[in-house]
N, C-alpha and C. Protein backbone atom coordinates (compact mmCIF):
# COMPACT_ATOMS: atom_id res chain seq x y z
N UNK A 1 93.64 -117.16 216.58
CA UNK A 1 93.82 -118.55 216.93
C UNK A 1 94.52 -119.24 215.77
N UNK A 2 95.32 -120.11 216.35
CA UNK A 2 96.22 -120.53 215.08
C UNK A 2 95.14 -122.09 214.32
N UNK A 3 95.66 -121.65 212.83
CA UNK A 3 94.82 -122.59 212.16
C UNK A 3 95.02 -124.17 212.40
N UNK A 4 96.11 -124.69 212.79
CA UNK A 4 96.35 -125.98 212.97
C UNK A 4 95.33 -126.37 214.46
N UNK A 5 95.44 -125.48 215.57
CA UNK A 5 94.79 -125.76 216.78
C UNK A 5 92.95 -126.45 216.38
N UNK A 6 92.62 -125.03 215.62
CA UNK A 6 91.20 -124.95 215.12
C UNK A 6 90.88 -126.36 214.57
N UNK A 7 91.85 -126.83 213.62
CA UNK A 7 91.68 -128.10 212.64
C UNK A 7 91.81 -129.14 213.90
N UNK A 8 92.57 -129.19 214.84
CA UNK A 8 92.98 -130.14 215.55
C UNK A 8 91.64 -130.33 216.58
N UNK A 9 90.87 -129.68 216.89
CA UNK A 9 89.87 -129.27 217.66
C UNK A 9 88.48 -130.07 217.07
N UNK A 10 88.14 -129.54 215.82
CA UNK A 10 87.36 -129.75 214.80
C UNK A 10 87.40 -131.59 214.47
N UNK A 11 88.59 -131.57 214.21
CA UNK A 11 88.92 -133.47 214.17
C UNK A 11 88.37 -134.05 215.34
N UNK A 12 88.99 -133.52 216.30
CA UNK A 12 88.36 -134.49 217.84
C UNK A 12 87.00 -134.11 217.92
N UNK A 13 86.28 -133.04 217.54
CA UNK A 13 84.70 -132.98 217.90
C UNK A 13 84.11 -133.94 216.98
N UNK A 14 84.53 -134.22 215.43
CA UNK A 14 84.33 -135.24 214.57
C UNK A 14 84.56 -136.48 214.69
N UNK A 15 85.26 -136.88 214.97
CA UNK A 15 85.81 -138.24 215.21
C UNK A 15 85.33 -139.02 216.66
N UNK A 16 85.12 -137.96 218.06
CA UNK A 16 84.97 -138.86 218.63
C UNK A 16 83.28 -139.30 219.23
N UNK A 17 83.01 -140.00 220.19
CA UNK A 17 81.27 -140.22 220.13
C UNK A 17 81.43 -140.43 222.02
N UNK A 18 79.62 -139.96 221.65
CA UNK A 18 79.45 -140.17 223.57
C UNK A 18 80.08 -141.10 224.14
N UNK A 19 80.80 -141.46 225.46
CA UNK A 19 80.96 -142.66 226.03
C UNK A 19 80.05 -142.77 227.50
N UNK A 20 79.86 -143.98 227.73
CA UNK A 20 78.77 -144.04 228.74
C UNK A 20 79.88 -143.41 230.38
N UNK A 21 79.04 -142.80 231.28
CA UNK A 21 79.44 -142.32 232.48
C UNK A 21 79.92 -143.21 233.08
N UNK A 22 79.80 -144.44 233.38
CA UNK A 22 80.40 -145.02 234.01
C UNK A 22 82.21 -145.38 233.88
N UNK A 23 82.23 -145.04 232.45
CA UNK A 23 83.89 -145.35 232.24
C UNK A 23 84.72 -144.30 232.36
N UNK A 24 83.96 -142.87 232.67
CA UNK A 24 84.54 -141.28 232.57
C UNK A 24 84.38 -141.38 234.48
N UNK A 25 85.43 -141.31 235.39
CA UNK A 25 85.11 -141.07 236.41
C UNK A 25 85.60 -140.17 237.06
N UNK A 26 84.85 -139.55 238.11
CA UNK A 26 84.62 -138.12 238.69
C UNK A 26 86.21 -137.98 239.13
N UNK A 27 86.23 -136.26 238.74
CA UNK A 27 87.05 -135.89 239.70
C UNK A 27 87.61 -135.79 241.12
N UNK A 28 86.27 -135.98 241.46
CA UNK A 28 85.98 -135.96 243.18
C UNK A 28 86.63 -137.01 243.35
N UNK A 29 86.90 -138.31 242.96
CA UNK A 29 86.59 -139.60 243.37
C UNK A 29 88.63 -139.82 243.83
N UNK A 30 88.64 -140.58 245.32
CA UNK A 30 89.66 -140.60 245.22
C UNK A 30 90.24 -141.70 244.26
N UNK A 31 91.76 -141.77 244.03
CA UNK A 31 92.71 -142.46 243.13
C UNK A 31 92.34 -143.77 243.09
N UNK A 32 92.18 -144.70 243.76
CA UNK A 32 91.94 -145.85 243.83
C UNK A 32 90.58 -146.07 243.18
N UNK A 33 89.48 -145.59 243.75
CA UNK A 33 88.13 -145.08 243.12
C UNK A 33 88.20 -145.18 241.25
N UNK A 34 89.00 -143.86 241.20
CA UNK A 34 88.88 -143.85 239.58
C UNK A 34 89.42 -144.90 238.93
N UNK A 35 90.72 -145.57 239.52
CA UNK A 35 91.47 -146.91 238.96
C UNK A 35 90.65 -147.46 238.99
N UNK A 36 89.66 -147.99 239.81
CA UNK A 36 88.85 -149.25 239.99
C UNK A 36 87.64 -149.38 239.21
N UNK A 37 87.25 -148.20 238.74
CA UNK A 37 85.89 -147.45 237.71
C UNK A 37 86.50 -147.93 236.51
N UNK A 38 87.71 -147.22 236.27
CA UNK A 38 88.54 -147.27 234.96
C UNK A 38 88.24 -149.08 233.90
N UNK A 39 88.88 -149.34 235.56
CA UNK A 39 89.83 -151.13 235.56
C UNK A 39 88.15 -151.72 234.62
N UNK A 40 87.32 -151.58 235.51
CA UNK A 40 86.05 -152.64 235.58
C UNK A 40 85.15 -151.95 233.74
N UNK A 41 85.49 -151.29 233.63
CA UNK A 41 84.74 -150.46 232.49
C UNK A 41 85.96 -150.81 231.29
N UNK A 42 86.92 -150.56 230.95
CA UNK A 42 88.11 -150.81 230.28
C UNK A 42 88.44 -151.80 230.12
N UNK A 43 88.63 -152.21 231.22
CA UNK A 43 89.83 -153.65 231.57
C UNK A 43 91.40 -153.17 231.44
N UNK A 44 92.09 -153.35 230.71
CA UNK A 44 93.54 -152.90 230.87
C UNK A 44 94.14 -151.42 230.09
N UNK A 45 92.82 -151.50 229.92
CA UNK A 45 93.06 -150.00 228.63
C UNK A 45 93.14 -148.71 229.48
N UNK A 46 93.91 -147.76 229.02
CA UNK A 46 94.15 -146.37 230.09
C UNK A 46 92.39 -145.62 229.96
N UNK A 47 92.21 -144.79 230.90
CA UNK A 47 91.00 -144.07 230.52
C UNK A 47 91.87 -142.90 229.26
N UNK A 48 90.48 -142.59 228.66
CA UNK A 48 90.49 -141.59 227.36
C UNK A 48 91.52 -140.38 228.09
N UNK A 49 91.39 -139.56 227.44
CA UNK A 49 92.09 -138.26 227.46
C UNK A 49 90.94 -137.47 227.14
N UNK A 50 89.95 -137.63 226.30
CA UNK A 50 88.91 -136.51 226.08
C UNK A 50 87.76 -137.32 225.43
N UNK A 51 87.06 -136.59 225.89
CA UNK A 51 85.07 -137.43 225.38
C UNK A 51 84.29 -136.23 224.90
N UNK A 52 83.84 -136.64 224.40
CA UNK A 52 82.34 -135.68 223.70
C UNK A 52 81.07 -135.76 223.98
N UNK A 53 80.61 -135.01 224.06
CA UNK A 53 79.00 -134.91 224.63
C UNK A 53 78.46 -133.71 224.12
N UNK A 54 77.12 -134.19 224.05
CA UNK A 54 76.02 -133.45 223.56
C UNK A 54 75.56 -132.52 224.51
N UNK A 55 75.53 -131.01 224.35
CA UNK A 55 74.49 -130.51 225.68
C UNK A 55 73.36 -130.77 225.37
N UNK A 56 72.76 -131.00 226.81
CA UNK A 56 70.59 -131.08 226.61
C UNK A 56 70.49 -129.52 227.15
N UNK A 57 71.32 -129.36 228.33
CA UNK A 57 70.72 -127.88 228.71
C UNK A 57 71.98 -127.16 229.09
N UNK A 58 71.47 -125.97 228.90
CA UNK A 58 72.43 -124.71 229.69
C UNK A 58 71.89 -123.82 230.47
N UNK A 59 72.51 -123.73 231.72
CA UNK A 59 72.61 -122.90 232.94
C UNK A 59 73.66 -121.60 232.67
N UNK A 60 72.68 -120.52 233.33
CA UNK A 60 73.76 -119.45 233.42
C UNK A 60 73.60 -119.05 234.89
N UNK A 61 74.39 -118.60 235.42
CA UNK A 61 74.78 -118.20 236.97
C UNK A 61 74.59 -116.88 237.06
N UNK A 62 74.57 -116.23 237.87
CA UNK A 62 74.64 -114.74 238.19
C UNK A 62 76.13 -113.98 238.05
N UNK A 63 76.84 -114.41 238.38
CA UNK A 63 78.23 -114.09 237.83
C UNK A 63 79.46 -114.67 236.77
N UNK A 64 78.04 -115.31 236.27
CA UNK A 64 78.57 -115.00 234.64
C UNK A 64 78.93 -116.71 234.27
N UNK A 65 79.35 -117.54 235.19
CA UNK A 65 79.28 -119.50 235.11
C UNK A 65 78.50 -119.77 234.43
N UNK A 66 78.58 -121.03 233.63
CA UNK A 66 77.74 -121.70 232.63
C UNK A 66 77.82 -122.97 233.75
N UNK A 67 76.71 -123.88 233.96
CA UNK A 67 76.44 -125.03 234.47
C UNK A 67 75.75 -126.07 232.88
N UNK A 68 76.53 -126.90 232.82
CA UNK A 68 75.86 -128.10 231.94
C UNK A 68 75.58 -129.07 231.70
N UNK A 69 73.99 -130.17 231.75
CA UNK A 69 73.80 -131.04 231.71
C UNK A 69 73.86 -131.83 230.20
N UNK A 70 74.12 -132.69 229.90
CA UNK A 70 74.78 -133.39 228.51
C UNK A 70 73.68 -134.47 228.61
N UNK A 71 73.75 -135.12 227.37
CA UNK A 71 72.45 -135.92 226.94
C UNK A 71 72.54 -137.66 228.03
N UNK A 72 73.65 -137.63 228.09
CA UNK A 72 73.87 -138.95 228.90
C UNK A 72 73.68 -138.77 230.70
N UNK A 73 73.23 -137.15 230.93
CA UNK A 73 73.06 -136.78 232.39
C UNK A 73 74.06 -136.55 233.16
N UNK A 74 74.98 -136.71 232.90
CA UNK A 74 76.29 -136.01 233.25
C UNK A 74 75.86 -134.42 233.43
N UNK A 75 76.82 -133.72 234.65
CA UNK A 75 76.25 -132.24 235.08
C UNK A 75 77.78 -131.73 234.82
N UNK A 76 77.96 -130.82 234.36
CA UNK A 76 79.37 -130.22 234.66
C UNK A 76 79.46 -128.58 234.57
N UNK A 77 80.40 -128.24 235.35
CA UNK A 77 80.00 -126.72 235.85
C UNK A 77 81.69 -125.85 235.12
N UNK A 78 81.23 -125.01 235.13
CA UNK A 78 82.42 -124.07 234.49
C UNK A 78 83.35 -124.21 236.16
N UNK A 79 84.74 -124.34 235.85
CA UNK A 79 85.80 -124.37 237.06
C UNK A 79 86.43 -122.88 237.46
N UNK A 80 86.47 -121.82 236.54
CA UNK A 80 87.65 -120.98 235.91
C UNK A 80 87.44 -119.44 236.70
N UNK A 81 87.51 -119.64 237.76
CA UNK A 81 87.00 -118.30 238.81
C UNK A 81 87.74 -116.84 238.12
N UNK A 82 88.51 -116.93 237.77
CA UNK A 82 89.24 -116.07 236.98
C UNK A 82 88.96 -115.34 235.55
N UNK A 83 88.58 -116.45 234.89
CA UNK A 83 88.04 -116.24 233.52
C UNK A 83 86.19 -116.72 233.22
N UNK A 84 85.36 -116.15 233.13
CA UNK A 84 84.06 -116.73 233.18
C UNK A 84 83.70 -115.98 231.89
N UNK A 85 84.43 -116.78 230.84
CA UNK A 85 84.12 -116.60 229.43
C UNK A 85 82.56 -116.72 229.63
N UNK A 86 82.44 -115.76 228.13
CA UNK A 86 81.05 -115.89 227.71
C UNK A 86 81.32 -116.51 226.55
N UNK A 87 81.21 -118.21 226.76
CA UNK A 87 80.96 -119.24 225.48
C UNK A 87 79.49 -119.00 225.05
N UNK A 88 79.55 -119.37 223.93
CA UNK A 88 78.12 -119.04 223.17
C UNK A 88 77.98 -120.60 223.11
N UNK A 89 77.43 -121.43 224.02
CA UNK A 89 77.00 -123.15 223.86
C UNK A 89 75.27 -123.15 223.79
N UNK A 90 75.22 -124.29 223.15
CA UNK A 90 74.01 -123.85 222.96
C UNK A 90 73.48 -125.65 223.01
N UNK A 91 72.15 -125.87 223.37
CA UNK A 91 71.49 -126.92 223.28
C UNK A 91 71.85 -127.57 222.10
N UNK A 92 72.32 -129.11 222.07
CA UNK A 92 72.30 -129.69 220.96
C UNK A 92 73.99 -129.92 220.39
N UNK A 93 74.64 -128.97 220.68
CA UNK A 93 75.73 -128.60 220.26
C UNK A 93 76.97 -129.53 220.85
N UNK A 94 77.83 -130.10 220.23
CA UNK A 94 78.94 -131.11 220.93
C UNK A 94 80.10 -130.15 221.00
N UNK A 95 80.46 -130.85 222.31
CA UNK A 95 81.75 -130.01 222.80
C UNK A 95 82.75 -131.72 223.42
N UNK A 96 83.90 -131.10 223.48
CA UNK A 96 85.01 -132.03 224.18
C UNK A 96 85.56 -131.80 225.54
N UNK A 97 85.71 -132.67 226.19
CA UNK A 97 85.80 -132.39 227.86
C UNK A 97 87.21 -133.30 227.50
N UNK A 98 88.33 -132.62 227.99
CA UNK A 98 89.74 -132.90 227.79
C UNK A 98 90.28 -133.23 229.26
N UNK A 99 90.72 -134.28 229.81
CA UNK A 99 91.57 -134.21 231.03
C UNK A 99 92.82 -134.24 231.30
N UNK A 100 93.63 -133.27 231.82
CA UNK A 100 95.34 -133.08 231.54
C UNK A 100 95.47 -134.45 232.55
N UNK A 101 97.13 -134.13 232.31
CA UNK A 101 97.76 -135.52 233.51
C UNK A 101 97.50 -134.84 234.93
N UNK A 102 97.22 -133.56 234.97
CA UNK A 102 97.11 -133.32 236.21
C UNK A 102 95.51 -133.16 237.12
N UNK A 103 95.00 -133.45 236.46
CA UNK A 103 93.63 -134.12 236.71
C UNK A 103 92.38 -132.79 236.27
N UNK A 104 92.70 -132.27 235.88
CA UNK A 104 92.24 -130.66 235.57
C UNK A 104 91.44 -131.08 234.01
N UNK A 105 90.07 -130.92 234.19
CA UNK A 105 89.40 -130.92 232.84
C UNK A 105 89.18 -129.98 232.27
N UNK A 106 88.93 -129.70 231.15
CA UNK A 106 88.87 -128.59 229.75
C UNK A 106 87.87 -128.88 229.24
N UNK A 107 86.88 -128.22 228.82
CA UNK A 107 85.45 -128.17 228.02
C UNK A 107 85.96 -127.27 226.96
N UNK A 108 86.34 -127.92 225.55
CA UNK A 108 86.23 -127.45 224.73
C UNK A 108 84.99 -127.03 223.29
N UNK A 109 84.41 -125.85 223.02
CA UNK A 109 83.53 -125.79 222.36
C UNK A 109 84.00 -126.09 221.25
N UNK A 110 82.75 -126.30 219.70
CA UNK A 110 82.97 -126.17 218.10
C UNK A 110 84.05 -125.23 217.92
N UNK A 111 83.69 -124.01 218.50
CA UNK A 111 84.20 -122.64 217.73
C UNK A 111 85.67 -122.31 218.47
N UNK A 112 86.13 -123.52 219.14
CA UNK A 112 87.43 -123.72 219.44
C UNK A 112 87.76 -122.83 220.65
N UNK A 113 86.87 -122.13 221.44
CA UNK A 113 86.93 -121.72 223.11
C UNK A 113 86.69 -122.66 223.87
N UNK A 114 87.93 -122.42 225.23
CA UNK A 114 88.16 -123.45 226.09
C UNK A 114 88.13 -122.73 227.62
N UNK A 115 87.77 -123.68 228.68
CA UNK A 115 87.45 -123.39 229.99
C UNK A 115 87.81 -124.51 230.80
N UNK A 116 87.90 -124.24 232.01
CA UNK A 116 88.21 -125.13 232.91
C UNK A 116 86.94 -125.73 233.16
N UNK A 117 86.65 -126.65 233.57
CA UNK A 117 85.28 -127.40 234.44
C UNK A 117 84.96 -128.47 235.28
N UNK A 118 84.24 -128.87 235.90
CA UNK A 118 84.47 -129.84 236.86
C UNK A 118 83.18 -130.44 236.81
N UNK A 119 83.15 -131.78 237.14
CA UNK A 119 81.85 -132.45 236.98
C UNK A 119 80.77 -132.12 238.71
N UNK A 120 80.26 -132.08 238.48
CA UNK A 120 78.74 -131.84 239.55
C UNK A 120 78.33 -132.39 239.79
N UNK A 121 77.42 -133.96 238.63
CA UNK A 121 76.85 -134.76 238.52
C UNK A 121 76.74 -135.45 237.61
């Protein structure tokens, strides 16, 4: 893994802090939905690009999915049918949930492994 990524990774798990659920809105939710979540929580400001959260717990699946609830109750499930890394996450531990422009979120761990994921709850 290249050293600049690692550092770049490491900064955003440092720098950034929980934000409340209501201003992070679901994938599920149609377009108008998330604008209107965004609008009322923000006001004119774009939503983030990536948030941090604490896990409270970890789920493991039978074929190999991690399911995770975060300290603010947020649920989010591994997306990545293809790849069902074995992240080593662990209670307590902050990770970064990244959203591209194409609406596709990223759970990035400390140790700089990344997965697709989707919120649950």
């Amino acid at each position: 893994m290249q050293l600049s990524r690692v550092l770049r990774i490491a900064a955003c798990l440092a720098g950034l802090t929980a934000m409340s659920t209501v201003c992070f809105a679901a994938p599920t939710l149609p377009a108008q939905a998330r604008a209107r979540a965004g609008s009322e929580c923000q006001g004119d400001k774009p939503e983030p690009k990536s948030l941090a959260f604490v896990v409270r717990y970890v789920e493991r699946r039978p074929a190999g999915e991690f399911i995770l609830t975060f300290e603010n109750g947020e649920v989010w499930q591994q997306d990545d049918p293809t790849n069902h890394k074995k992240m080593n996450i662990e209670r307590g531990e902050q990770v970064v949930i990244r959203r591209s422009k194409t609406g596709v979120f990223t759970l990035v761990a400390r140790d700089g492994q990344s997965t697709r994921v989707k919120r649950t709850h």
